[in-house]
Protein backbone atom coordinates (compact mmCIF):
# COMPACT_ATOMS: atom_id res chain seq x y z
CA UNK A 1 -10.41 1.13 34.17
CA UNK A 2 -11.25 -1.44 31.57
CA UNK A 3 -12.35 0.31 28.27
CA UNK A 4 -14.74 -1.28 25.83
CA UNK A 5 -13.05 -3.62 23.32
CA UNK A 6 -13.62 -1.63 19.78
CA UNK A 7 -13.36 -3.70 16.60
CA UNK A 8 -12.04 -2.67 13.16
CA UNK A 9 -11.91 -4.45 9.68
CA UNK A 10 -8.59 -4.11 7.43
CA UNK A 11 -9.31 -5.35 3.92
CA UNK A 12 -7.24 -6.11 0.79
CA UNK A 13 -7.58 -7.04 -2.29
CA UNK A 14 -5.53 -10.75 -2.11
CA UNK A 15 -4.58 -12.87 -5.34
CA UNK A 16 -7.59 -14.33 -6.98
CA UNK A 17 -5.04 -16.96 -8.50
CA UNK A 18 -3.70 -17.92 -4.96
CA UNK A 19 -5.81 -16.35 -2.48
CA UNK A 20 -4.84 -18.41 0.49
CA UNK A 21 -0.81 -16.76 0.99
CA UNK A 22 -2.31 -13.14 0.56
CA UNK A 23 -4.95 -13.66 3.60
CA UNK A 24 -2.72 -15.19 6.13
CA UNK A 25 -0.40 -12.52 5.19
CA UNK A 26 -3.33 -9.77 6.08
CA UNK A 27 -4.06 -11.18 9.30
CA UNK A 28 -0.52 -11.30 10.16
CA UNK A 29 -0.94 -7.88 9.31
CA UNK A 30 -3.87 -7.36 11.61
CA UNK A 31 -2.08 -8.76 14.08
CA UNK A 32 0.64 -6.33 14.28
CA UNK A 33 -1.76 -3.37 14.19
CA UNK A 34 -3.41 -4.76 17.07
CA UNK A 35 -0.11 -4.42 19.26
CA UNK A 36 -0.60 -1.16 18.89
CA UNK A 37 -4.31 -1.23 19.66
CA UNK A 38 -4.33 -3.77 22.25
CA UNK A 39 -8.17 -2.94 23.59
CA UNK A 40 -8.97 -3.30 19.91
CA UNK A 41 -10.02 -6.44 18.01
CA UNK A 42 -8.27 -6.54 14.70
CA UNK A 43 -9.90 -8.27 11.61
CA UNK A 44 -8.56 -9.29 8.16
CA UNK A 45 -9.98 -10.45 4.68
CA UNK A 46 -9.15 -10.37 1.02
CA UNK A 47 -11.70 -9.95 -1.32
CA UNK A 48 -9.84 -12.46 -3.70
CA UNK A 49 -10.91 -14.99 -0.78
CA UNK A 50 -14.15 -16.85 -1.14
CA UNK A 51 -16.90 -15.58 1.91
CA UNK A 52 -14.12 -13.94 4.01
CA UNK A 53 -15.53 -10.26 3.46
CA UNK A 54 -19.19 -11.88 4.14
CA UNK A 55 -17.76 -13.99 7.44
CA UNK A 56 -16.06 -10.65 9.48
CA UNK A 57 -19.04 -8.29 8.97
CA UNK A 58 -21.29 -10.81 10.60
CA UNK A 59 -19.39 -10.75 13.59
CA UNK A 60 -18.22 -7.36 13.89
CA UNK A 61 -20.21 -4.40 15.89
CA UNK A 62 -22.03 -2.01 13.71
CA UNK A 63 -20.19 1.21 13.49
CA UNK A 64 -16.73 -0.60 13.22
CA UNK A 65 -13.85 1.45 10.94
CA UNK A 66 -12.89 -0.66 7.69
CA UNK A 67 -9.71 0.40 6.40
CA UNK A 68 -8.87 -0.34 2.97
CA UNK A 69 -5.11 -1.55 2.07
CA UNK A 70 -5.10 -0.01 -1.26
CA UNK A 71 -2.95 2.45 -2.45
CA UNK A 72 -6.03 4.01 -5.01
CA UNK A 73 -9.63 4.74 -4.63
CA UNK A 74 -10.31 3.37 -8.01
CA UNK A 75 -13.23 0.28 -8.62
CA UNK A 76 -12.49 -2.08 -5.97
CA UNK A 77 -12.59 0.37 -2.75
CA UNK A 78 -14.93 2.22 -4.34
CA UNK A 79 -17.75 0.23 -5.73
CA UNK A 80 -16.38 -3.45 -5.53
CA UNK A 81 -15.47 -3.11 -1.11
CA UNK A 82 -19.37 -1.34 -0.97
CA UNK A 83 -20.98 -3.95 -2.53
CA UNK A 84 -19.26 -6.42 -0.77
CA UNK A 85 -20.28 -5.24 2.85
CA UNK A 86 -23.82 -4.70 1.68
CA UNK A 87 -26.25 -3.28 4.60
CA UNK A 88 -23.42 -3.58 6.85
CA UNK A 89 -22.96 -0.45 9.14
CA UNK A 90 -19.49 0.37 8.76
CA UNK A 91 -17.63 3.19 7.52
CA UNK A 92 -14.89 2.96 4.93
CA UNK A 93 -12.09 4.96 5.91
CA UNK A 94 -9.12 6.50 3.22
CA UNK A 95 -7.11 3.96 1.40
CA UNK A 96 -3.63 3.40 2.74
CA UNK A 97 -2.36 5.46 -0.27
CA UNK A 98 -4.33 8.24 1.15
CA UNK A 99 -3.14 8.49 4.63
CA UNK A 100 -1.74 11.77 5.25
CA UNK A 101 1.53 9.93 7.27
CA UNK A 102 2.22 8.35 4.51
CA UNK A 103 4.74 10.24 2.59
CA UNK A 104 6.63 10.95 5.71
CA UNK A 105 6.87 7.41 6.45
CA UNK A 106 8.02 6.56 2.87
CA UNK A 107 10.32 9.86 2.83
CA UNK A 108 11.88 8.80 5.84
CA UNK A 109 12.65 4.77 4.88
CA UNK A 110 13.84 6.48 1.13
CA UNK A 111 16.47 8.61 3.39
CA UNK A 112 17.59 6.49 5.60
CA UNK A 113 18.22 3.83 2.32
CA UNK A 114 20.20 6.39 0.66
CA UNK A 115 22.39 6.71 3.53
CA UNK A 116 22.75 3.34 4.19
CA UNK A 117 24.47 2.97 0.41
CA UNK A 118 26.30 5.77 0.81
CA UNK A 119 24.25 7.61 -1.72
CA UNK A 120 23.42 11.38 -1.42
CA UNK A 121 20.13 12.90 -3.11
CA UNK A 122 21.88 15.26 -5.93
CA UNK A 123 23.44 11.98 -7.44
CA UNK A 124 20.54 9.90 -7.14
CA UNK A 125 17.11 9.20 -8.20
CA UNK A 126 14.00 7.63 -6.65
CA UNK A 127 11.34 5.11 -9.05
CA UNK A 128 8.44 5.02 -7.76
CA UNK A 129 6.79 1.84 -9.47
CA UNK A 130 2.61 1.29 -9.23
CA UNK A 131 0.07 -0.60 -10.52
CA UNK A 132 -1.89 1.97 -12.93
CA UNK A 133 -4.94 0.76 -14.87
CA UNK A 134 -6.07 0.44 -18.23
CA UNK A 135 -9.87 1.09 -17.59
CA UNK A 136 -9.60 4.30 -15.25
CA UNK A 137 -7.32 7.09 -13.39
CA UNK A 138 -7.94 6.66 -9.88
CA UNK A 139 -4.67 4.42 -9.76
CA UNK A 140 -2.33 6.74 -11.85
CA UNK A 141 -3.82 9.43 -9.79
CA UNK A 142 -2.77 8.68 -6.14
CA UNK A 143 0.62 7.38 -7.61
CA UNK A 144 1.14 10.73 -9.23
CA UNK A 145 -0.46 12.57 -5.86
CA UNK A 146 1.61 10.69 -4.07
CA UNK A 147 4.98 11.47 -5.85
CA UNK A 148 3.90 15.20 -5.88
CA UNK A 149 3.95 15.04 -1.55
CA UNK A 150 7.15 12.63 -1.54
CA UNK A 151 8.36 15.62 -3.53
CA UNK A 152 8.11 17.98 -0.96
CA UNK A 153 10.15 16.41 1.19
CA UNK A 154 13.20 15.94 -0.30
CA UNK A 155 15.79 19.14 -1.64
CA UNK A 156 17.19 17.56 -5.05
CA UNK A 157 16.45 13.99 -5.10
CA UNK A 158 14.82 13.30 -8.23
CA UNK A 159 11.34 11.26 -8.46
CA UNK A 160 9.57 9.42 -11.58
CA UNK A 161 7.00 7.03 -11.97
CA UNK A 162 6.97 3.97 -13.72
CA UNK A 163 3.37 1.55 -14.12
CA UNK A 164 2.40 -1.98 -14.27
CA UNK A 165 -0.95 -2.12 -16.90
CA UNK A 166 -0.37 1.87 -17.92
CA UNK A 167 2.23 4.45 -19.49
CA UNK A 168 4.64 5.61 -18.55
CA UNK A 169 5.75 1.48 -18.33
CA UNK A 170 8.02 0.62 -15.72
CA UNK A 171 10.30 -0.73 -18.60
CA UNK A 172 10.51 2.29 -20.00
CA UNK A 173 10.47 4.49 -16.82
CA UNK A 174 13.64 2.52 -15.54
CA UNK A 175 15.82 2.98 -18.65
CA UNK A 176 19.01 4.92 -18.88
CA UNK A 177 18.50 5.54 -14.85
CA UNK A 178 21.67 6.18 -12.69
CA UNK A 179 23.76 3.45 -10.70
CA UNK A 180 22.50 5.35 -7.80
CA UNK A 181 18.65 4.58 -7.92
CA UNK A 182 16.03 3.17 -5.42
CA UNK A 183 12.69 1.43 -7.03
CA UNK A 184 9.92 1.75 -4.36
CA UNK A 185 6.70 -0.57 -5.16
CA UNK A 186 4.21 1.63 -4.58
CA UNK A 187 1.91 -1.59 -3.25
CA UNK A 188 -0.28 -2.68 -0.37
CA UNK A 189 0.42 -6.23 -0.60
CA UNK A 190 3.60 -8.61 -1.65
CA UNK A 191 1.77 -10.38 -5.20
CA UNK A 192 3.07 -11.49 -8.83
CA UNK A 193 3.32 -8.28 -9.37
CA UNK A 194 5.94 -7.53 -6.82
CA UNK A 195 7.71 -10.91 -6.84
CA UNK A 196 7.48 -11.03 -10.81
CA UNK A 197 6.52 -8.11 -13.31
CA UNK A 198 8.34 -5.47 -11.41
CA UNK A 199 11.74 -7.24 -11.41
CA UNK A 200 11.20 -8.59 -14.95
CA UNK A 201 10.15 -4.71 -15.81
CA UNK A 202 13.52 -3.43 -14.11
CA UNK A 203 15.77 -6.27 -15.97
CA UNK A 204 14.74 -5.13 -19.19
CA UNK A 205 15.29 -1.56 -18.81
CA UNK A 206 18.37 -2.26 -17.67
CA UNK A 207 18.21 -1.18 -13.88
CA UNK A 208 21.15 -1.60 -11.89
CA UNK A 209 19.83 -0.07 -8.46
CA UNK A 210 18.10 -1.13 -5.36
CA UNK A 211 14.59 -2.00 -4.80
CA UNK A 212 12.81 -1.18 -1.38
CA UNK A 213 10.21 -3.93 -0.38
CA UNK A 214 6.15 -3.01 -0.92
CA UNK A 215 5.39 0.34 1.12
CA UNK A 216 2.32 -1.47 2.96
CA UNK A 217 5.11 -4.59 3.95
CA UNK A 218 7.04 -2.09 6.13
CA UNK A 219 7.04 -2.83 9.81
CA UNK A 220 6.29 1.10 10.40
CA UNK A 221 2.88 0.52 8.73
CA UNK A 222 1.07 -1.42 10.88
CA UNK A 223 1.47 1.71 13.47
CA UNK A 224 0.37 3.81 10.51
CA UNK A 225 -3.10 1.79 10.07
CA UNK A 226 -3.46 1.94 13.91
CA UNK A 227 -2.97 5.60 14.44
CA UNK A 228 -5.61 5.52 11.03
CA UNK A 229 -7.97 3.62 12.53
CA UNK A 230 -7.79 5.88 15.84
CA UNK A 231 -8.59 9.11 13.92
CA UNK A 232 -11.16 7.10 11.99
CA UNK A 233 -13.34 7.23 15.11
């Protein structure tokens, strides 16, 4: 039997400064959820991109999921992703911070790290680096919700956070740390602030451990937004 083709939206936020690199990266993205989904069509835009928001929702059935790839619920999925889909007819699922597999996913990459160096939880110590904000809490938040669940699923392995634009500052979060500590980016997306404050941030506190790539980079995510966008039905 040949089932219907459904269609879904993933959106991000992108790079205003270089929005191009950010959206190819999302529909690479898109692509990769849609191996799991293969009746599904898959679409991808930044809202750092010029029109690309405005150019999927005129070709996408009303009633189509949109999943947001932000770790918060804060201004931009919020307000910013509503205003940008206007009359369109489809519902905004959690963020990708939100999803309930999350933690799992993360606890499970976080263990597997630790045995890969050799390292066993008592002796070691997880940083769990966001983006924060300045003008609200919804960021701080779901980093702080989100510690609280990786928490849970660990015996003795201990777990801070350290922000981008808010205190506690990464810089200050990563000082006097112990050899045996993993920074995970608590990010949807690869930007400057990946690439460039966080490893400044870590240099001058003086951090000599390992840092995981972005949580919404992992290969294991893309299965994540799929079996999202399933429920989200």
């Amino acid at each position: 039997m040949i089932h219907p083709t459904r269609e879904a939206l993933i959106v991000a936020h992108g790079q205003p400064s270089a929005p191009v690199p950010p959206e190819l990266w999302l529909q690479g993205f898109a692509k990769a959820v849609n191996n799991h989904l293969p009746n599904w069509t898959i679409c991808a835009a930044t809202l750092a991109m010029p029109g690309s928001v405005e150019r999927q929702i005129t070709e996408i059935k009303p009633g189509s999921p949109v999943f947001p790839m932000f770790m918060a619920d804060g201004f931009f999925v919020s307000r910013m992703l509503p205003k940008r889909l206007g009359k369109a007819e489809l519902p905004i699922l959690p963020p990708l911070g939100f999803d309930t597999s999350l933690p799992d996913l993360a606890a499970d990459r976080v263990k597997q790290t630790l045995a890969d160096h050799g390292w066993n939880e008592t002796d070691s110590h997880l940083l769990l680096v966001a983006h924060g904000s300045a003008k609200g809490p919804k960021a701080a938040e779901s980093a702080f919700a989100f510690q609280k669940a990786l928490s849970k699923r660990f015996d003795t392995l201990e777990i801070s956070v350290g922000f981008v634009e808010e205190p506690p500052f990464i810089a200050d979060a990563g000082k006097d740390l112990p050899p045996q500590s993993l920074c995970l980016p608590f990010f949807a997306l690869e930007g400057d602030h990946c690439r460039q404050d966080i490893p400044e941030a870590l240099e001058e506190a003086g951090f000599s451990g390992s840092t995981l790539p972005p949580i919404g980079t992992w290969n294991k995510t893309a299965k994540l937004v799929a079996d999202a966008l399933t429920r989200g039905l």
